[in-house]
PDB file of N, CA and C in Angstrom:
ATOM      1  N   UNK A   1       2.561 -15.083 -22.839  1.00  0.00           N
ATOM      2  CA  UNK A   1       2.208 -13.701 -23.035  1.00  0.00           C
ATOM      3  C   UNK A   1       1.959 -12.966 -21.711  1.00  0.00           C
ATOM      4  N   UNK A   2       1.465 -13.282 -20.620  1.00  0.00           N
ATOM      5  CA  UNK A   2       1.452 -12.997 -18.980  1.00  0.00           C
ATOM      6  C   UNK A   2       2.319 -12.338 -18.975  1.00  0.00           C
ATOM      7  N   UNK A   3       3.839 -13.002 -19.294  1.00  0.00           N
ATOM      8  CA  UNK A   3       4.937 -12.225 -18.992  1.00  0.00           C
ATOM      9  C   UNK A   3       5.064 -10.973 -19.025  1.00  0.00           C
ATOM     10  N   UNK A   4       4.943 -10.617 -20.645  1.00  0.00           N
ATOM     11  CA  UNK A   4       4.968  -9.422 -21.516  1.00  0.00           C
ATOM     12  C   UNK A   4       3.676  -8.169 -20.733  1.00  0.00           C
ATOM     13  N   UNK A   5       2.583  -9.079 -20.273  1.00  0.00           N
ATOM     14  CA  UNK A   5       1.853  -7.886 -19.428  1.00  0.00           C
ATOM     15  C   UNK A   5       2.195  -7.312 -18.560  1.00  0.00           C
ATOM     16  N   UNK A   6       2.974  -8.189 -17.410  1.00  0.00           N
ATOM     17  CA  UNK A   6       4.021  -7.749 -16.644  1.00  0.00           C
ATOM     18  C   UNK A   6       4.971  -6.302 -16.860  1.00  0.00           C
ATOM     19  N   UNK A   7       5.883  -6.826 -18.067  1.00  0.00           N
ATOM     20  CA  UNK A   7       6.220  -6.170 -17.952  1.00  0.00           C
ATOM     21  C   UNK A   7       5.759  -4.239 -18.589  1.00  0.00           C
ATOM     22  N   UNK A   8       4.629  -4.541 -19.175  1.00  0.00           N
ATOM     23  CA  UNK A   8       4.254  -3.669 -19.593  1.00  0.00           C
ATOM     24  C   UNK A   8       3.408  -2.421 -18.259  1.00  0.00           C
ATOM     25  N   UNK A   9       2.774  -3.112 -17.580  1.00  0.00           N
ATOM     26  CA  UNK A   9       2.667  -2.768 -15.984  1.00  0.00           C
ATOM     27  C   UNK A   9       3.461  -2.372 -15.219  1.00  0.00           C
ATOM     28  N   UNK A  10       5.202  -2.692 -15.126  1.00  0.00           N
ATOM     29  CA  UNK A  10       6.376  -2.142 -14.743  1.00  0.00           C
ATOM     30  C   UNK A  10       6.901  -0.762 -15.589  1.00  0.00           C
ATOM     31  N   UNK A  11       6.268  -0.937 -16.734  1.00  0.00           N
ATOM     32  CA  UNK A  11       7.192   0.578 -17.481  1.00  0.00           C
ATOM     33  C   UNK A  11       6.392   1.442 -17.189  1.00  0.00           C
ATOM     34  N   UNK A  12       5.277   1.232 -17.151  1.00  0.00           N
ATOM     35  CA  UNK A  12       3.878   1.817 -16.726  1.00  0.00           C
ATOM     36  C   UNK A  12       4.038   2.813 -15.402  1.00  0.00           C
ATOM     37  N   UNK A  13       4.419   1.780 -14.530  1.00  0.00           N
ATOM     38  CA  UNK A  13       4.666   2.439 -13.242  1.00  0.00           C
ATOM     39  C   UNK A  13       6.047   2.626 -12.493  1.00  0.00           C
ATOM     40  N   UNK A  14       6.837   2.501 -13.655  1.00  0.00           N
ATOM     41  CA  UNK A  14       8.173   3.407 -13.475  1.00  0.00           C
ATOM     42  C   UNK A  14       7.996   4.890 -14.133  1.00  0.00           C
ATOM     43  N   UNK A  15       6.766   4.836 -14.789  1.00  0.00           N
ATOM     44  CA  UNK A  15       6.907   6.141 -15.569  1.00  0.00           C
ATOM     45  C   UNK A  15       6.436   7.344 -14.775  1.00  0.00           C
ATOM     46  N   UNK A  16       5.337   6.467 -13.870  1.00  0.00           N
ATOM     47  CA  UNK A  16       4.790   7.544 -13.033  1.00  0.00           C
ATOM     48  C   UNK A  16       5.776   8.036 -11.607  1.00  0.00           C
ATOM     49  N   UNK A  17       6.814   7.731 -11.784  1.00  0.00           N
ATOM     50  CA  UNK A  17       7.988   8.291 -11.138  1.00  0.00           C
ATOM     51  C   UNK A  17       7.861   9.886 -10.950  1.00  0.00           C
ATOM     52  N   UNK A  18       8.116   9.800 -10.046  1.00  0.00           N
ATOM     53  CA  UNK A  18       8.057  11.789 -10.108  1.00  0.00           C
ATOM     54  C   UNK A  18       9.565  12.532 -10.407  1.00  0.00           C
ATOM     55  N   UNK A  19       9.334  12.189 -11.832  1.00  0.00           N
ATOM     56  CA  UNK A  19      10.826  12.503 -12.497  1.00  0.00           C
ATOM     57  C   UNK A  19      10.964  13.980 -12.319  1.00  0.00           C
ATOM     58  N   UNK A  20       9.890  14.799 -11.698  1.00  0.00           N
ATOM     59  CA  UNK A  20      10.446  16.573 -12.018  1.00  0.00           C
ATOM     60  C   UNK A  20      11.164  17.096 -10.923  1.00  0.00           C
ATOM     61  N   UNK A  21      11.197  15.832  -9.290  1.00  0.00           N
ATOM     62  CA  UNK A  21      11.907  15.888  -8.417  1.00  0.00           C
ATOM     63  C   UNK A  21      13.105  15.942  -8.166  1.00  0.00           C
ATOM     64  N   UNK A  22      14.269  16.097  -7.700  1.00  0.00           N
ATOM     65  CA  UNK A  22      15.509  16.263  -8.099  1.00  0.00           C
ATOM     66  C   UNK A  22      15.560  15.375  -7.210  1.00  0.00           C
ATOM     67  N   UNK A  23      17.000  14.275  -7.533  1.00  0.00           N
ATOM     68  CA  UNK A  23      17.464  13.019  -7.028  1.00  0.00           C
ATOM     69  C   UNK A  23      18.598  13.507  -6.122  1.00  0.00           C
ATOM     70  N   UNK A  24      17.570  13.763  -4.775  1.00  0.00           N
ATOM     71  CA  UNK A  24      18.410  14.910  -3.732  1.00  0.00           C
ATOM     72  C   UNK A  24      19.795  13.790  -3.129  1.00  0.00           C
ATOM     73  N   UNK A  25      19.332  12.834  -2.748  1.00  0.00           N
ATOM     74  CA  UNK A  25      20.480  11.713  -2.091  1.00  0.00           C
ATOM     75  C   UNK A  25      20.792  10.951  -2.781  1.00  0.00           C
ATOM     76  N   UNK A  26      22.433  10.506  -2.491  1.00  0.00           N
ATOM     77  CA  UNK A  26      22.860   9.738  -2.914  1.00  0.00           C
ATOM     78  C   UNK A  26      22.089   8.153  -3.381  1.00  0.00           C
ATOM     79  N   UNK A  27      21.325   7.908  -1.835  1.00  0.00           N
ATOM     80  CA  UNK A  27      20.457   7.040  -2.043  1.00  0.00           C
ATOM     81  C   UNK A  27      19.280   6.536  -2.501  1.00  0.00           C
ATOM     82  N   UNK A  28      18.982   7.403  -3.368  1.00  0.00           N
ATOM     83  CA  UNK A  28      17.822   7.834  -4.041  1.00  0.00           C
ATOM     84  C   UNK A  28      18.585   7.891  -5.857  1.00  0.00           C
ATOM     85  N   UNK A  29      19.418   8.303  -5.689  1.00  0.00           N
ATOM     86  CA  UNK A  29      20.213   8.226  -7.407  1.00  0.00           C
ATOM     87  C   UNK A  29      20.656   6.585  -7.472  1.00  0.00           C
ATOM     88  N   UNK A  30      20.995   6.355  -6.376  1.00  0.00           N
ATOM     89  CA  UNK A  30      21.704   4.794  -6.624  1.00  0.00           C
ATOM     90  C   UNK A  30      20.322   3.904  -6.805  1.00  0.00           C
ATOM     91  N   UNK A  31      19.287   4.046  -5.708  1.00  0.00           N
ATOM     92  CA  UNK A  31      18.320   3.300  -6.141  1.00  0.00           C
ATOM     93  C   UNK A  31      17.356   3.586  -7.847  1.00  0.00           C
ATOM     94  N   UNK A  32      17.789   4.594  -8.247  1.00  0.00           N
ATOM     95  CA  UNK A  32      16.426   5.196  -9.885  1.00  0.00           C
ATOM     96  C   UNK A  32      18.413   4.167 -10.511  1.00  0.00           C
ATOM     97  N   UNK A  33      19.330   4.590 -10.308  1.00  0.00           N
ATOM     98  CA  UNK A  33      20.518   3.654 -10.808  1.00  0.00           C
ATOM     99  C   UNK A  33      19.937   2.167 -10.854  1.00  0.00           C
ATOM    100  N   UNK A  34      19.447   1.729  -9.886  1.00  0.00           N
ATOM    101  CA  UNK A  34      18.623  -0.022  -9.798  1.00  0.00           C
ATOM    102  C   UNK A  34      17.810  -0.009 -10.465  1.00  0.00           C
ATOM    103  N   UNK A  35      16.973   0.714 -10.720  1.00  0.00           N
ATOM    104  CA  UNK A  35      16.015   1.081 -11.180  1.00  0.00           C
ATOM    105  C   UNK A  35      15.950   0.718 -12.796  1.00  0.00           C
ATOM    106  N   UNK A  36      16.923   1.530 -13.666  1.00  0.00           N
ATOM    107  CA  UNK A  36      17.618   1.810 -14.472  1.00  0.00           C
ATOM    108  C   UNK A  36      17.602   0.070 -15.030  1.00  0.00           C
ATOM    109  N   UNK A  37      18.929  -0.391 -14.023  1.00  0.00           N
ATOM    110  CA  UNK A  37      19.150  -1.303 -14.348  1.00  0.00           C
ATOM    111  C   UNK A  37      18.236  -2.448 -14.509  1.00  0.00           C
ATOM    112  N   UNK A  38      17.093  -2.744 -13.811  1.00  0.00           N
ATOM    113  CA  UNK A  38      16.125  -3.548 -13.890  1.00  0.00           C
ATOM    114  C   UNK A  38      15.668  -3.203 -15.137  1.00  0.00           C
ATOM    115  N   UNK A  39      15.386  -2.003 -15.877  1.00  0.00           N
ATOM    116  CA  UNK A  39      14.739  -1.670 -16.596  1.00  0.00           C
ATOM    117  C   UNK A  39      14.926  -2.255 -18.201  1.00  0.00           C
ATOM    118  N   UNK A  40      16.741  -2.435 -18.294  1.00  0.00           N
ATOM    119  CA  UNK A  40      17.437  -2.711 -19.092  1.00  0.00           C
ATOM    120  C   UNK A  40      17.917  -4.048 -19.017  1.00  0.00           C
ATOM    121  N   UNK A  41      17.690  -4.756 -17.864  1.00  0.00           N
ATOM    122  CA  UNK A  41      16.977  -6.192 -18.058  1.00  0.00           C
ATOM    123  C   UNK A  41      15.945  -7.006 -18.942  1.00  0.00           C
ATOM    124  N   UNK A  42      15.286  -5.809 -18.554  1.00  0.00           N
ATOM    125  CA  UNK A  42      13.667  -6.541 -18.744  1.00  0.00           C
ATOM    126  C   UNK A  42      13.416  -6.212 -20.274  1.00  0.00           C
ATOM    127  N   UNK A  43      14.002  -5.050 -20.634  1.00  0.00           N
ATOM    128  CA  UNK A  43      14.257  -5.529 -21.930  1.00  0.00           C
ATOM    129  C   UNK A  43      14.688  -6.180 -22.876  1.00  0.00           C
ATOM    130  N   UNK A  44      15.871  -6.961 -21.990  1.00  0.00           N
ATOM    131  CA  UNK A  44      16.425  -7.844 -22.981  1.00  0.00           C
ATOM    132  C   UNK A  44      15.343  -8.759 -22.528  1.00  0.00           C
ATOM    133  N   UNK A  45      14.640  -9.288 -21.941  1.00  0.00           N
ATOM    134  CA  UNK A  45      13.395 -10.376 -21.855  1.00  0.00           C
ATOM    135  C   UNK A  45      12.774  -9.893 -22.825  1.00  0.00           C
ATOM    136  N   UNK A  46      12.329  -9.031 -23.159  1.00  0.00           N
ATOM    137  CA  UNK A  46      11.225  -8.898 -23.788  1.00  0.00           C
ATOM    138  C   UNK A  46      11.593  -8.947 -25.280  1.00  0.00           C
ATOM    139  N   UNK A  47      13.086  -8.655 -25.860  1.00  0.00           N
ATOM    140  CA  UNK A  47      13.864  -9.202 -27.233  1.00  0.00           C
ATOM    141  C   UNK A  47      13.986 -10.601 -27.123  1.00  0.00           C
ATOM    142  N   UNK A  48      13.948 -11.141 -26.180  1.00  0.00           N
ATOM    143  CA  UNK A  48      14.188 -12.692 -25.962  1.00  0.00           C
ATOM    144  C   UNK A  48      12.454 -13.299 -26.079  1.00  0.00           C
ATOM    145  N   UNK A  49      11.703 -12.830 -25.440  1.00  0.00           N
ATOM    146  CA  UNK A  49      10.366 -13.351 -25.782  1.00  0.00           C
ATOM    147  C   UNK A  49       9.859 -13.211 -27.046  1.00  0.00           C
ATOM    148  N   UNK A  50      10.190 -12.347 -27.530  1.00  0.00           N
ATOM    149  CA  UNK A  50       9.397 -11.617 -28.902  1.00  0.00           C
ATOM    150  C   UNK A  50      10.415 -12.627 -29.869  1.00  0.00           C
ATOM    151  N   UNK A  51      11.386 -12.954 -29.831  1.00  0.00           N
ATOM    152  CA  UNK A  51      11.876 -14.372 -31.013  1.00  0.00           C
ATOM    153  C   UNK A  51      10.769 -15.444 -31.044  1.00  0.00           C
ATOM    154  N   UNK A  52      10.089 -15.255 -29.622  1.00  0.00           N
ATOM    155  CA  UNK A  52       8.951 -16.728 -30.059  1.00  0.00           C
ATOM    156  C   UNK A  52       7.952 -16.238 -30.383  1.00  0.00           C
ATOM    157  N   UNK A  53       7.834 -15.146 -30.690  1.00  0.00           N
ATOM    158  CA  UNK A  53       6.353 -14.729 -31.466  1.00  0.00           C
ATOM    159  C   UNK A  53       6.487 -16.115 -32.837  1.00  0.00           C
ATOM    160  N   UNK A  54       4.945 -15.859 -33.156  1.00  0.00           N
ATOM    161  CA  UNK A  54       4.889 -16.567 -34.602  1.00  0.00           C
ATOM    162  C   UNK A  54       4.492 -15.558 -35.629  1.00  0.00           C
ATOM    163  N   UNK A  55       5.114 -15.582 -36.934  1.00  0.00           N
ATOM    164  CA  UNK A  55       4.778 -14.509 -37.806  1.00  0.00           C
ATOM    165  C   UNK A  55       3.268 -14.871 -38.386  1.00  0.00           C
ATOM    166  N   UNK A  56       2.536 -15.941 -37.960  1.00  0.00           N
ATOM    167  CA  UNK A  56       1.004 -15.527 -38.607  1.00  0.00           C
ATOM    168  C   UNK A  56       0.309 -15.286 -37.643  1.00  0.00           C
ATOM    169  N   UNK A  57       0.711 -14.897 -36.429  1.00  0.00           N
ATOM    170  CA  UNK A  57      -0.010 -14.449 -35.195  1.00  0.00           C
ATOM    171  C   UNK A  57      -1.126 -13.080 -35.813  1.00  0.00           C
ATOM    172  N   UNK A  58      -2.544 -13.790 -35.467  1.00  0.00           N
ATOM    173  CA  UNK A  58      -3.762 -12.544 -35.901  1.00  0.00           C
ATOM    174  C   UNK A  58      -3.307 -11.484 -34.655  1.00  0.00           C
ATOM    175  N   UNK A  59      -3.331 -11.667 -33.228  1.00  0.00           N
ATOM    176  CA  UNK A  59      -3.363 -10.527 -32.946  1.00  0.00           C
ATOM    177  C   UNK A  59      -1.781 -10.516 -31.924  1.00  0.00           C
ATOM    178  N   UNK A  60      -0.938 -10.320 -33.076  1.00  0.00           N
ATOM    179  CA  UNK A  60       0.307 -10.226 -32.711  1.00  0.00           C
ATOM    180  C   UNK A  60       0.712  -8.800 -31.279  1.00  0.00           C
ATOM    181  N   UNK A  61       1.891  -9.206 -30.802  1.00  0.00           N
ATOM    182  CA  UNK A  61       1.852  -8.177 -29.692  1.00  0.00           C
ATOM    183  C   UNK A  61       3.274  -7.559 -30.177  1.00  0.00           C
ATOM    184  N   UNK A  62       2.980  -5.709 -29.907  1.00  0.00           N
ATOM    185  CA  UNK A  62       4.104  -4.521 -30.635  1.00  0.00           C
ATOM    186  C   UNK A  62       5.326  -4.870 -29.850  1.00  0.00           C
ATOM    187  N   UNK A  63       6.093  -6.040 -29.854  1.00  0.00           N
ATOM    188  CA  UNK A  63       7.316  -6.046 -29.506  1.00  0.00           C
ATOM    189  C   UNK A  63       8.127  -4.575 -29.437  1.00  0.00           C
ATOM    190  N   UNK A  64       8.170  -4.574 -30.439  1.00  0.00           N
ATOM    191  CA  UNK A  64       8.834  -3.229 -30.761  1.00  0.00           C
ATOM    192  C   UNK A  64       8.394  -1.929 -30.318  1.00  0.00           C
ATOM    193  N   UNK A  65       7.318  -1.554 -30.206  1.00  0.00           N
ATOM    194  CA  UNK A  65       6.637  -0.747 -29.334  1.00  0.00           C
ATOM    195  C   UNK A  65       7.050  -0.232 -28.109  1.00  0.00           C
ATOM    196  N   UNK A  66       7.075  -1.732 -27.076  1.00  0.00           N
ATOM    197  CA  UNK A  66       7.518  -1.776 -25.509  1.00  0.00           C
ATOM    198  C   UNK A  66       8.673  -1.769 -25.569  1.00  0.00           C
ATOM    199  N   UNK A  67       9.768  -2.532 -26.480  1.00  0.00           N
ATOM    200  CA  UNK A  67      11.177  -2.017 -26.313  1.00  0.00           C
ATOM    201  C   UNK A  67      11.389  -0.328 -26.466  1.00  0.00           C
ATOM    202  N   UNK A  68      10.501   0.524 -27.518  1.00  0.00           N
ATOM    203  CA  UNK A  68      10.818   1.831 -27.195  1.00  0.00           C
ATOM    204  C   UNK A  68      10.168   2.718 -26.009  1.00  0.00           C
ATOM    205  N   UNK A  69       9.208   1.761 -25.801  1.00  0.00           N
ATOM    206  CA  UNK A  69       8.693   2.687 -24.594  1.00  0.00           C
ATOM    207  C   UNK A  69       9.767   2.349 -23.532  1.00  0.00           C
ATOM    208  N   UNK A  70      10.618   1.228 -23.188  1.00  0.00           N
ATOM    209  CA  UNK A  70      11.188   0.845 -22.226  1.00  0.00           C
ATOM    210  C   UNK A  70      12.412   2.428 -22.446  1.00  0.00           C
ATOM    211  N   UNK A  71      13.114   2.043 -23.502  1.00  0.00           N
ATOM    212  CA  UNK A  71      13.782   2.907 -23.855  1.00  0.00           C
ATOM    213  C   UNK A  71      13.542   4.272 -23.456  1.00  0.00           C
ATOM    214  N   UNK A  72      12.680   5.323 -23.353  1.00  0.00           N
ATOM    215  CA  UNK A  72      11.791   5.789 -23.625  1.00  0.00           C
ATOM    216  C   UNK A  72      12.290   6.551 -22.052  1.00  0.00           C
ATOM    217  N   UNK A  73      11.561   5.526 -20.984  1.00  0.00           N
ATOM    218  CA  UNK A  73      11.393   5.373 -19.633  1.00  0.00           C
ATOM    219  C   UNK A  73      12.801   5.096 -18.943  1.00  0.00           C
ATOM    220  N   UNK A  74      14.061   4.719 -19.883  1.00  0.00           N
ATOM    221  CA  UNK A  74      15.834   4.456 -19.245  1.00  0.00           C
ATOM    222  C   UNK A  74      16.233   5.972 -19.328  1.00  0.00           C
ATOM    223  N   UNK A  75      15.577   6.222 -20.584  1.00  0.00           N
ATOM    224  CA  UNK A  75      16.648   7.742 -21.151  1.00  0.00           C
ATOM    225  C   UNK A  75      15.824   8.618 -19.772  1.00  0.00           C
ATOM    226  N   UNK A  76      14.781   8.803 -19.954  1.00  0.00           N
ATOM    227  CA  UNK A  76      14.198  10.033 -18.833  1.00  0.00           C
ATOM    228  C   UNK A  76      14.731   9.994 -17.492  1.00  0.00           C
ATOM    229  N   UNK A  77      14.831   8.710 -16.754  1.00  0.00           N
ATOM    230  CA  UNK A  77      15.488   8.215 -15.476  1.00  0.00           C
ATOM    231  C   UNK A  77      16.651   8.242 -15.280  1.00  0.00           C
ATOM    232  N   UNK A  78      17.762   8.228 -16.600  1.00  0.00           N
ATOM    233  CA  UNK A  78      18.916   8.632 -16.392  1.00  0.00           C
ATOM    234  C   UNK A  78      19.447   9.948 -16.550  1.00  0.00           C
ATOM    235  N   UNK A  79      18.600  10.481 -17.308  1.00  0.00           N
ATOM    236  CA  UNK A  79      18.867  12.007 -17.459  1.00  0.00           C
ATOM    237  C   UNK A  79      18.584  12.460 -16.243  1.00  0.00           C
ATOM    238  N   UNK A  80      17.312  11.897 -15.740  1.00  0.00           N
ATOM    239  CA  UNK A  80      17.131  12.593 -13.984  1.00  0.00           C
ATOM    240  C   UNK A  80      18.191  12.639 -13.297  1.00  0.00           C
ATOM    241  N   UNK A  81      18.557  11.578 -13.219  1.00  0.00           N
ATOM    242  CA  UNK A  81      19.875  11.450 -12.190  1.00  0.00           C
ATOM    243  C   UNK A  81      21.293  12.137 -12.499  1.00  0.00           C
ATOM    244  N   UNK A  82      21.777  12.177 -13.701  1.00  0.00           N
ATOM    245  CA  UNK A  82      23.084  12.764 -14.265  1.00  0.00           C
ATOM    246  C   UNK A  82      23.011  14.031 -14.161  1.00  0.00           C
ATOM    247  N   UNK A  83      21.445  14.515 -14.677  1.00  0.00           N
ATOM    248  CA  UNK A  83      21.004  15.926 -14.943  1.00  0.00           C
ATOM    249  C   UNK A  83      20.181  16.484 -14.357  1.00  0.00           C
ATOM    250  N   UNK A  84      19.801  16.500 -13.119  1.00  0.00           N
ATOM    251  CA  UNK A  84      18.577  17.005 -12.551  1.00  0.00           C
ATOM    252  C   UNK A  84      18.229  18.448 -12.758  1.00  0.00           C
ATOM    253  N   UNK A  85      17.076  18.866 -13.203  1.00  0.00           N
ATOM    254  CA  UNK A  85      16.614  20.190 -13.191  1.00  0.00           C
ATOM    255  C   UNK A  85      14.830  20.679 -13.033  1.00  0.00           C
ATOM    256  N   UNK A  86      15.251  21.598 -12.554  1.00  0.00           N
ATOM    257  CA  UNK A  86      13.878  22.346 -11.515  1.00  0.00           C
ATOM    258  C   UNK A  86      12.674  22.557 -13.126  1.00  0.00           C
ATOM    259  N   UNK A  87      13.451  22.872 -14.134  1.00  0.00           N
ATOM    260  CA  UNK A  87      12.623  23.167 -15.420  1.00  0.00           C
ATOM    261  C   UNK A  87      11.470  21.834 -15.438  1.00  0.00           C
ATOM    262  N   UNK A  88      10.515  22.071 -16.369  1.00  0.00           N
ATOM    263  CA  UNK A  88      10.212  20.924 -16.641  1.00  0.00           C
ATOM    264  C   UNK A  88      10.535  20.422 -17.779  1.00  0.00           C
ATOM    265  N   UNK A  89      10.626  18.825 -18.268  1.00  0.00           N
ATOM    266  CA  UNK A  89      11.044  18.410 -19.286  1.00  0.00           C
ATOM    267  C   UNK A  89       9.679  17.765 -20.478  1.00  0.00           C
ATOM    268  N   UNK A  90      10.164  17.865 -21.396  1.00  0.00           N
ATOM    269  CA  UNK A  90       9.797  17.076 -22.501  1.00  0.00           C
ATOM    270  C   UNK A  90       9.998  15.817 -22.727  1.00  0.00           C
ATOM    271  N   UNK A  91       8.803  14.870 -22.284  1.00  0.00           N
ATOM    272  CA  UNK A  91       9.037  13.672 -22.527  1.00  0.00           C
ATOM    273  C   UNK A  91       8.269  12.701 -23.719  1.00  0.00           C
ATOM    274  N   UNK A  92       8.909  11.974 -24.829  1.00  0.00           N
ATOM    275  CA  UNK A  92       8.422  11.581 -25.778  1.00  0.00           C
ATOM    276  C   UNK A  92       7.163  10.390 -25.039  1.00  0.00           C
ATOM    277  N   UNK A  93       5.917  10.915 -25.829  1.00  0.00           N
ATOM    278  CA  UNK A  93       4.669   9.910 -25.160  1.00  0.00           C
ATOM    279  C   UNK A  93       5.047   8.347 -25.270  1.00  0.00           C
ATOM    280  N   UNK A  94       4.712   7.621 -24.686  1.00  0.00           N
ATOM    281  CA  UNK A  94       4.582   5.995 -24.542  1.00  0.00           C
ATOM    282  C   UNK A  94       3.234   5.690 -25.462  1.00  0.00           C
ATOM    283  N   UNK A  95       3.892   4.569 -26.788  1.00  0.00           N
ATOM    284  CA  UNK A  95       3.092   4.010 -27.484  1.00  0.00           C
ATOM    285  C   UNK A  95       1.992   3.405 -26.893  1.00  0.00           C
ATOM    286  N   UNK A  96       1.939   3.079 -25.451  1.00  0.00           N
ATOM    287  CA  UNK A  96       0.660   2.510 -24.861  1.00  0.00           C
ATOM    288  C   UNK A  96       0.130   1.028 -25.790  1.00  0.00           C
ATOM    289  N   UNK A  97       0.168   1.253 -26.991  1.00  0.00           N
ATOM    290  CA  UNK A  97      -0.711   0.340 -28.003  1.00  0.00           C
ATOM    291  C   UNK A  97       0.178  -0.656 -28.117  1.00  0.00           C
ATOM    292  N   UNK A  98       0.608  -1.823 -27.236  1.00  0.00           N
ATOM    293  CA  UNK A  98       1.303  -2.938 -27.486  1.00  0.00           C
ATOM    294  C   UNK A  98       0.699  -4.418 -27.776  1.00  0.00           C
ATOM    295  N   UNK A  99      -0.772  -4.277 -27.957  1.00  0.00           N
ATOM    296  CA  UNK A  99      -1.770  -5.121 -28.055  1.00  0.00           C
ATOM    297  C   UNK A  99      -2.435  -5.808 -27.355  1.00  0.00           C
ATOM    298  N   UNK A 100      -2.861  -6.734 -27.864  1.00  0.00           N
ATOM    299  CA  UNK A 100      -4.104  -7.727 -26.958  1.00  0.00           C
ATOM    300  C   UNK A 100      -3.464  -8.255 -25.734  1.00  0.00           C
ATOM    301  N   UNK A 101      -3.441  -7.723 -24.458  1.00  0.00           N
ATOM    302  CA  UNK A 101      -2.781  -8.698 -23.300  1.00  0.00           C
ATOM    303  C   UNK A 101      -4.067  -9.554 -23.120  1.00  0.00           C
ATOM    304  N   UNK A 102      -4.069 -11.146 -22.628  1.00  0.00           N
ATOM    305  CA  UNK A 102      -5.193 -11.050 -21.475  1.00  0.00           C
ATOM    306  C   UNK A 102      -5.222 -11.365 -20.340  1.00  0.00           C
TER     307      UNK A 102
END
């Protein structure tokens, strides 16, 4: 379960990205592009961990939750980059509530 805190700490602080900035250089789109891609990694870990959940787990953890928050945190980062704009955007809140880490 360590793992899963991990990664919940990474979406965390990809989110606080200063997405209202425009992705002025090339090198700056290619890296939120790495970015991206790590992101959509770590989700498939986290569909791969969540098969070993056990279904009588008392304080089971929102698999499903962190895959949409991951989700959540790909769509906003890629829209930055494809679409950059000075407006500000609407971003759907992060379930936060993925359960008991310890």
């Amino acid at each position: 379960m360590k793992s899963v805190s991990f990664f919940s700490v990474v979406a965390v602080a990809i989110l606080m990205l200063p997405l209202s900035a425009h992705a002025a250089t090339e090198r700056e789109k290619a890296e939120l592009a790495r970015v991206v891609s790590e992101l959509k990694y770590l989700k498939q870990d986290v569909l791969q961990i969540s098969e070993l959940r056990r279904a009588d787990d008392t304080e089971a953890f929102n698999y499903e939750a962190l895959v949409k928050d991951l989700d959540t945190i790909v769509e906003a980062v890629e829209r930055h980059v494809t679409k950059p704009s000075r407006q500000p955007r609407v971003i759907k809140p992060l379930e936060a509530e993925h359960g008991y880490i310890h």
